[in-house]
Protein backbone atom coordinates (compact mmCIF):
# COMPACT_ATOMS: atom_id res chain seq x y z
CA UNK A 1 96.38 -18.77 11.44
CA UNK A 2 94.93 -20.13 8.25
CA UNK A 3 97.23 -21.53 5.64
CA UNK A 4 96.80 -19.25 2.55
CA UNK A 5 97.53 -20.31 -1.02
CA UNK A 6 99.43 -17.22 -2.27
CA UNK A 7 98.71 -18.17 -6.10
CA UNK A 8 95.10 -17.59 -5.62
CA UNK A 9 94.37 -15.77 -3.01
CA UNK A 10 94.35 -11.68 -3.92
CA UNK A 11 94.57 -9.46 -1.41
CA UNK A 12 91.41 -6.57 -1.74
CA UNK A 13 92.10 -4.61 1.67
CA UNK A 14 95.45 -4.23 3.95
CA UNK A 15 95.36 -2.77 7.58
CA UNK A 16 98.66 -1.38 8.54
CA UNK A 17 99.63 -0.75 12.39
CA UNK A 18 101.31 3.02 12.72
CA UNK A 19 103.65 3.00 15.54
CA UNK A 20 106.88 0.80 15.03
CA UNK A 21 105.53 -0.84 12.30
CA UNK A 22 104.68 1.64 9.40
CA UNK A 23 106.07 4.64 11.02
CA UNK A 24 109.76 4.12 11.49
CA UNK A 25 111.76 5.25 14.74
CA UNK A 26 112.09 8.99 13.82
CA UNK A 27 108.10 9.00 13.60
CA UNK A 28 108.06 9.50 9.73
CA UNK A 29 107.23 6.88 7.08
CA UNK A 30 110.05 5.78 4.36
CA UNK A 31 110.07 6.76 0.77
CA UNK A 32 109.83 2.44 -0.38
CA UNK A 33 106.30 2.55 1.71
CA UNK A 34 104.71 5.66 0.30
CA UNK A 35 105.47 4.26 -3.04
CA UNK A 36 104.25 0.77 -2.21
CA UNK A 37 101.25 1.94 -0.53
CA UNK A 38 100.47 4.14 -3.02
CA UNK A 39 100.71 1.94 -6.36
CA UNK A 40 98.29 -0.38 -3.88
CA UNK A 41 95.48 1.95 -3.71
CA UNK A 42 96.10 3.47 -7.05
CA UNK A 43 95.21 -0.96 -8.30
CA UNK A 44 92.53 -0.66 -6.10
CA UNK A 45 93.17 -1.98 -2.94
CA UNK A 46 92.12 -0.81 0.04
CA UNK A 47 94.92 0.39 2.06
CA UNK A 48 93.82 1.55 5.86
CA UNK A 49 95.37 3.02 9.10
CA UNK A 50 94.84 0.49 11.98
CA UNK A 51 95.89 1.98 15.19
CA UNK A 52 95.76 2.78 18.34
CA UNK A 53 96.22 6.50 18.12
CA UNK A 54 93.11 9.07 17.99
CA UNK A 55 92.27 10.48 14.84
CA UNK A 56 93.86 13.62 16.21
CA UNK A 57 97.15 11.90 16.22
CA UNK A 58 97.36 10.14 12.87
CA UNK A 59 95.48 12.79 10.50
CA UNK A 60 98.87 14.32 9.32
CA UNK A 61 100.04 11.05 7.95
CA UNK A 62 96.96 10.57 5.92
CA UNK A 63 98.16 13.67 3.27
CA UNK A 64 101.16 11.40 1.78
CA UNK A 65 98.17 8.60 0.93
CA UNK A 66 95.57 10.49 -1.11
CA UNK A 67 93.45 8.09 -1.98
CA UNK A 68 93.03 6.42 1.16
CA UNK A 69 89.71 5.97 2.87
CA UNK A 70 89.56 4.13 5.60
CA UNK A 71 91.16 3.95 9.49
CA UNK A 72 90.15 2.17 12.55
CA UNK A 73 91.33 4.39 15.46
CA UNK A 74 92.16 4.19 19.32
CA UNK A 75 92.86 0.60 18.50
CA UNK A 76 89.31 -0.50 17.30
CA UNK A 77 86.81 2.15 19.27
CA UNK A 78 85.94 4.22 16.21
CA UNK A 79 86.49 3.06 12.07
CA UNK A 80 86.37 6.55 10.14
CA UNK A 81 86.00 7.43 6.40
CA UNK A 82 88.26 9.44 6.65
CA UNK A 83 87.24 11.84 3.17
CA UNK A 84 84.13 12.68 5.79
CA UNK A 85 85.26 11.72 8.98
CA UNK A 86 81.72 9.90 9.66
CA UNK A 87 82.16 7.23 12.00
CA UNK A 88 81.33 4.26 10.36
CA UNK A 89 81.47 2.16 13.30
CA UNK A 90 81.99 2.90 17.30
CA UNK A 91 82.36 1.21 20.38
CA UNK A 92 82.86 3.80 22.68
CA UNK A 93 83.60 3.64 26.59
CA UNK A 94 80.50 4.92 28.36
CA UNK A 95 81.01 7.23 31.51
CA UNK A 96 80.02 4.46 34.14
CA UNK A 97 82.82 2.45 32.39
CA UNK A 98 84.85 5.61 32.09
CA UNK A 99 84.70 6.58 35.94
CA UNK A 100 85.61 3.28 37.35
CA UNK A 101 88.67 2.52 35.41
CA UNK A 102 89.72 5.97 36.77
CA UNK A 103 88.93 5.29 40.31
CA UNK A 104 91.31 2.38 40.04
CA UNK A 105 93.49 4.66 38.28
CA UNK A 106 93.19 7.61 41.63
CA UNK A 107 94.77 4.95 43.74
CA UNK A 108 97.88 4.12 41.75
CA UNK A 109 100.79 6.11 40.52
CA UNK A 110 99.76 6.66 36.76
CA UNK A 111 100.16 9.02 33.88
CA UNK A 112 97.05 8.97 32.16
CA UNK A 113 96.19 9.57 28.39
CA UNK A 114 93.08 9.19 27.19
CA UNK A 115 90.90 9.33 23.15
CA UNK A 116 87.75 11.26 23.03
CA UNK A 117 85.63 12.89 20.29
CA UNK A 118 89.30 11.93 17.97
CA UNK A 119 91.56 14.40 20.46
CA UNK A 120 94.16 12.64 22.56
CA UNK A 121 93.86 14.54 26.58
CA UNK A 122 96.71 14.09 29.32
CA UNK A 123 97.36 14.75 32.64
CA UNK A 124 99.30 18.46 32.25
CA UNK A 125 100.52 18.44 35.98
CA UNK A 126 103.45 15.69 34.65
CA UNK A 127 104.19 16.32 31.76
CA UNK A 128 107.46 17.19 32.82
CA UNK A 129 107.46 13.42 34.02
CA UNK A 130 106.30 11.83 30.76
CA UNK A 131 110.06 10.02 30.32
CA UNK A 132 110.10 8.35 34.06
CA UNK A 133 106.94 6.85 32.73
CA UNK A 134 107.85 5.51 29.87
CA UNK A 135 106.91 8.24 27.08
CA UNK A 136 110.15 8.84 26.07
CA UNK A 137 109.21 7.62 22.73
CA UNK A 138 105.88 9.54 22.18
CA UNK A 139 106.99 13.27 23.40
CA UNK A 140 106.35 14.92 20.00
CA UNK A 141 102.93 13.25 19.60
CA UNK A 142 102.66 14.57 23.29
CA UNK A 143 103.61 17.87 22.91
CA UNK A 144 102.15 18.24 19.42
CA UNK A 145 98.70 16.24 18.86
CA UNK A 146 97.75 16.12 22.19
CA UNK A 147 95.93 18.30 24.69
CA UNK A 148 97.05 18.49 28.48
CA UNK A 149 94.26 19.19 31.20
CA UNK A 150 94.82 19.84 34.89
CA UNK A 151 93.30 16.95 36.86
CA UNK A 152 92.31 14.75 34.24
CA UNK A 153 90.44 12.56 36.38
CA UNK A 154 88.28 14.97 38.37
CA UNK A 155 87.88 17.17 34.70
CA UNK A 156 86.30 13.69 33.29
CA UNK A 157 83.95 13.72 35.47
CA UNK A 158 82.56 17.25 34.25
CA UNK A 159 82.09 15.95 31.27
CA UNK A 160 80.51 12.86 31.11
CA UNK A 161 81.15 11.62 27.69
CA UNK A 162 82.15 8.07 25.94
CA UNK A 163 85.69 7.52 25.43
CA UNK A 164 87.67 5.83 22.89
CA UNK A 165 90.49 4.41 24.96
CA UNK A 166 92.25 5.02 27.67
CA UNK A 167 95.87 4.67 28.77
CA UNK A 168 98.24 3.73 32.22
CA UNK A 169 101.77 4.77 31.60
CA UNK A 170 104.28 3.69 34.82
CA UNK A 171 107.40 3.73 35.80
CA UNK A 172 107.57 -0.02 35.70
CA UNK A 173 105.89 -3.29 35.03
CA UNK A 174 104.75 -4.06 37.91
CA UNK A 175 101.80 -2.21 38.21
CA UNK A 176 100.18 -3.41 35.02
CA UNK A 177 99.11 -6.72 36.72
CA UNK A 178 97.42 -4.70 39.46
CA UNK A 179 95.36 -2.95 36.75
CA UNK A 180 94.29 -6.16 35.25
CA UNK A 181 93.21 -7.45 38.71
CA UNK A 182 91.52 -4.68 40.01
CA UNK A 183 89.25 -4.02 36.50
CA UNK A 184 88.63 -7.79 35.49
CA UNK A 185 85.14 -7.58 36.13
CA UNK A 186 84.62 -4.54 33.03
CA UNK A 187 83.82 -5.74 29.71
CA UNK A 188 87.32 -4.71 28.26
CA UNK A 189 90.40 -5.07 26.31
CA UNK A 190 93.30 -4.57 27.97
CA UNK A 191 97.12 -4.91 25.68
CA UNK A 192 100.19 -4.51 27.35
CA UNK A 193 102.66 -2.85 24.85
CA UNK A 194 106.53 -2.85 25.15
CA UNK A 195 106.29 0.07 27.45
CA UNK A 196 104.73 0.05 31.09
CA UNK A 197 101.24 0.79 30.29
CA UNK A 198 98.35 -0.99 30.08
CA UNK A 199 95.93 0.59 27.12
CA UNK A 200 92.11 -0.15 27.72
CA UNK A 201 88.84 -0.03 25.20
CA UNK A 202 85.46 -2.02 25.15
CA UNK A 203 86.00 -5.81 24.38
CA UNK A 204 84.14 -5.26 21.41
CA UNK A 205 86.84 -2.51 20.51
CA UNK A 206 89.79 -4.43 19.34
CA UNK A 207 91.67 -3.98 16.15
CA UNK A 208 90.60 -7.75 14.71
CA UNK A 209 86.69 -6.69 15.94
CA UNK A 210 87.02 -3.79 14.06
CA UNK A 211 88.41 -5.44 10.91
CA UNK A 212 85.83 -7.55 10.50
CA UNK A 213 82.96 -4.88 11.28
CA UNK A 214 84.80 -2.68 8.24
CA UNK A 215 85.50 -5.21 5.88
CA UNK A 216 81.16 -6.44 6.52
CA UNK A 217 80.42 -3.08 5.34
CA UNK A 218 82.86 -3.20 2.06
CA UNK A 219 82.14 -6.50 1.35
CA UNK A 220 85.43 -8.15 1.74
CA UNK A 221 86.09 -11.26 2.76
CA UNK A 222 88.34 -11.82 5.80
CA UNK A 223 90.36 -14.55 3.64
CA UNK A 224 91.04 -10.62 0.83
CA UNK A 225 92.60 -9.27 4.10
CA UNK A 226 96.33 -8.60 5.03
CA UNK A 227 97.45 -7.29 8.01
CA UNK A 228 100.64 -6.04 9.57
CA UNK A 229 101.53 -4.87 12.60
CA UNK A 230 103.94 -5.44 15.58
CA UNK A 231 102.56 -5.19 18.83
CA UNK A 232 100.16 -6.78 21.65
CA UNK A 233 96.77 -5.02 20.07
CA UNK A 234 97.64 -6.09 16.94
CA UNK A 235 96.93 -9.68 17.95
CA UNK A 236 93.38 -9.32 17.64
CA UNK A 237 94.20 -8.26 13.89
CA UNK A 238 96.30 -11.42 12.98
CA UNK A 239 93.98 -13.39 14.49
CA UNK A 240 91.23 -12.29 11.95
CA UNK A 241 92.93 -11.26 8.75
CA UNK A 242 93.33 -13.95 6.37
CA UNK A 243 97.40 -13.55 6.09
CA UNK A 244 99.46 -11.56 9.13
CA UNK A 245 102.82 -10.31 8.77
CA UNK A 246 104.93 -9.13 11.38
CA UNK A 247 107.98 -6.48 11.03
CA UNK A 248 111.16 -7.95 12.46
CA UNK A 249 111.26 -5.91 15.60
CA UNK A 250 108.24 -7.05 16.59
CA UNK A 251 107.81 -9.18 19.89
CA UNK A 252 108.84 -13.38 19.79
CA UNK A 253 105.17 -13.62 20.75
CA UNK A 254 103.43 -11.23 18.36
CA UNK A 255 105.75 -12.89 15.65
CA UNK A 256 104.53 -16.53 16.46
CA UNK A 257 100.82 -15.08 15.73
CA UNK A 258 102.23 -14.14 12.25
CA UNK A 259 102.32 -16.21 8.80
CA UNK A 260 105.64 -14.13 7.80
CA UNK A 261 108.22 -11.61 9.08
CA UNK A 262 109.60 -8.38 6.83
CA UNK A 263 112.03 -6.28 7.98
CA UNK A 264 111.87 -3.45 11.03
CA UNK A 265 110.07 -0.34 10.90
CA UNK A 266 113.15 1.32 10.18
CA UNK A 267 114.02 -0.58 6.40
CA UNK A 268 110.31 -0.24 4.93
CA UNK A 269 108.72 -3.32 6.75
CA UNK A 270 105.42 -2.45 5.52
CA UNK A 271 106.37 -1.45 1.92
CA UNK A 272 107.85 -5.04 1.59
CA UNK A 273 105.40 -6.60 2.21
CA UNK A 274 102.86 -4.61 0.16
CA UNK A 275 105.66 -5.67 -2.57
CA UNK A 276 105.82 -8.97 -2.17
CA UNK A 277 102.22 -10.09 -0.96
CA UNK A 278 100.04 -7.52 -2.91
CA UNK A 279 101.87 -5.92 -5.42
CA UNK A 280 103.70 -9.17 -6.11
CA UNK A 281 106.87 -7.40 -7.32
């Protein structure tokens, strides 16, 4: 990470993870963060979504931040304006891509999400399974912002279109390595989050990738940038952003990639640190 002089150094754009980081465990974001975020943007900064949901899955948050712009999306596939919804940038699973990942997939015992077109699709035959495989935590996104299909594999196939991302949930670790193995070959990026799942996009997809393709186009530098986040695909993130913070129940390793740690997702991690890095109250 580089070493950043805090006295001169001000901060013109800050990418915020969702999930366990800005979002606290009841899937809503604190009072102390809306306000933080807010008096950000309203000084100018820009103040962006960065995460791995589909636009179809984060769009409700974006009504408590009026004036912001920006989000990268499926955790680096597509960066949105998100007044227009153009896609400013996209790097997109195509179908030969698409269709081997889920012949691998065919051959193990799986619950599959996957991003396209900004909709998140699952497998509707288990939903009734989605907590044995680890989606205890995401059953309202599920049920609410997401769209089940019968057969998701063989229904991909009639349709032939780039995907953002796609995901592996299991009922334990152990298959994740298998996954990696099997699909090493494929130009991709694979993150393994605190769940069993492995989450897949394009190696040119990642969060820090996507960062840097966003901030080209505003003309911010990558030393202006602050990120923070808490999990495996953040990585890419901190690795590009000029200062990285982590929230305190973040992972030992994803905190030894940051510069500082705030507190959880439940005590307004990400509205400290707007505080004390941007807004330097």
């Amino acid at each position: 990470m580089p070493i950043v002089n805090m006295n001169k150094c001000q901060y013109r754009l800050a990418a915020i993870d969702l999930d366990w980081t800005t979002l606290n465990s009841q899937k809503n974001i604190g009072g102390h963060t809306v306000r933080a975020v807010n008096e950000a943007l309203d000084r100018g900064v820009e103040v962006i979504f960065c995460t791995g949901r589909s636009r179809a899955q984060f769009e409700r948050y974006l009504t408590q931040f009026p004036k912001l712009r920006y989000a990268i999306a499926s955790s680096g596939a597509v960066v949105y304006d998100v007044k227009t919804w153009e896609k400013l940038v996209s790097n997109e699973m195509p179908p030969e891509i698409v269709d081997r990942i889920f012949s691998v997939g065919e051959m193990l015992d799986c619950f599959p999400f996957m991003g396209m077109e900004g909709n998140s699709i699952y497998e509707g035959s288990m939903a009734s399974l989605a907590v044995e495989y680890g989606l205890k935590n995401y059953l309202y996104e599920m049920h609410n912002f997401a769209a089940p299909v019968e057969g998701l594999f063989r229904w991909y196939r009639t349709q032939n279109r780039p995907v953002e991302s796609i995901s592996f949930y299991f009922r334990d670790h152990q298959p994740c390595a298998a996954v990696r193995e099997a699909l090493r070959d494929l130009p991709l990026y694979m993150s393994f989050p605190k769940e069993p799942c492995v989450e897949m996009s394009m190696e040119t997809a990642d969060k820090g990738i996507a960062l840097r393709a966003l901030c080209g186009k505003l003309g911010i530098s990558m030393a202006e940038t602050l990120v923070v986040g808490d999990s495996d695909n953040d990585v890419p993130m901190f690795r590009a952003a000029g200062f990285a913070v982590a929230v305190e129940n973040a992972s030992d390793a994803v905190k030894a990639e940051a510069d500082a740690v705030v507190p959880d997702c439940d005590h307004d991690g990400v509205g400290v640190a707007i505080e004390k890095y941007i807004l330097h109250s």
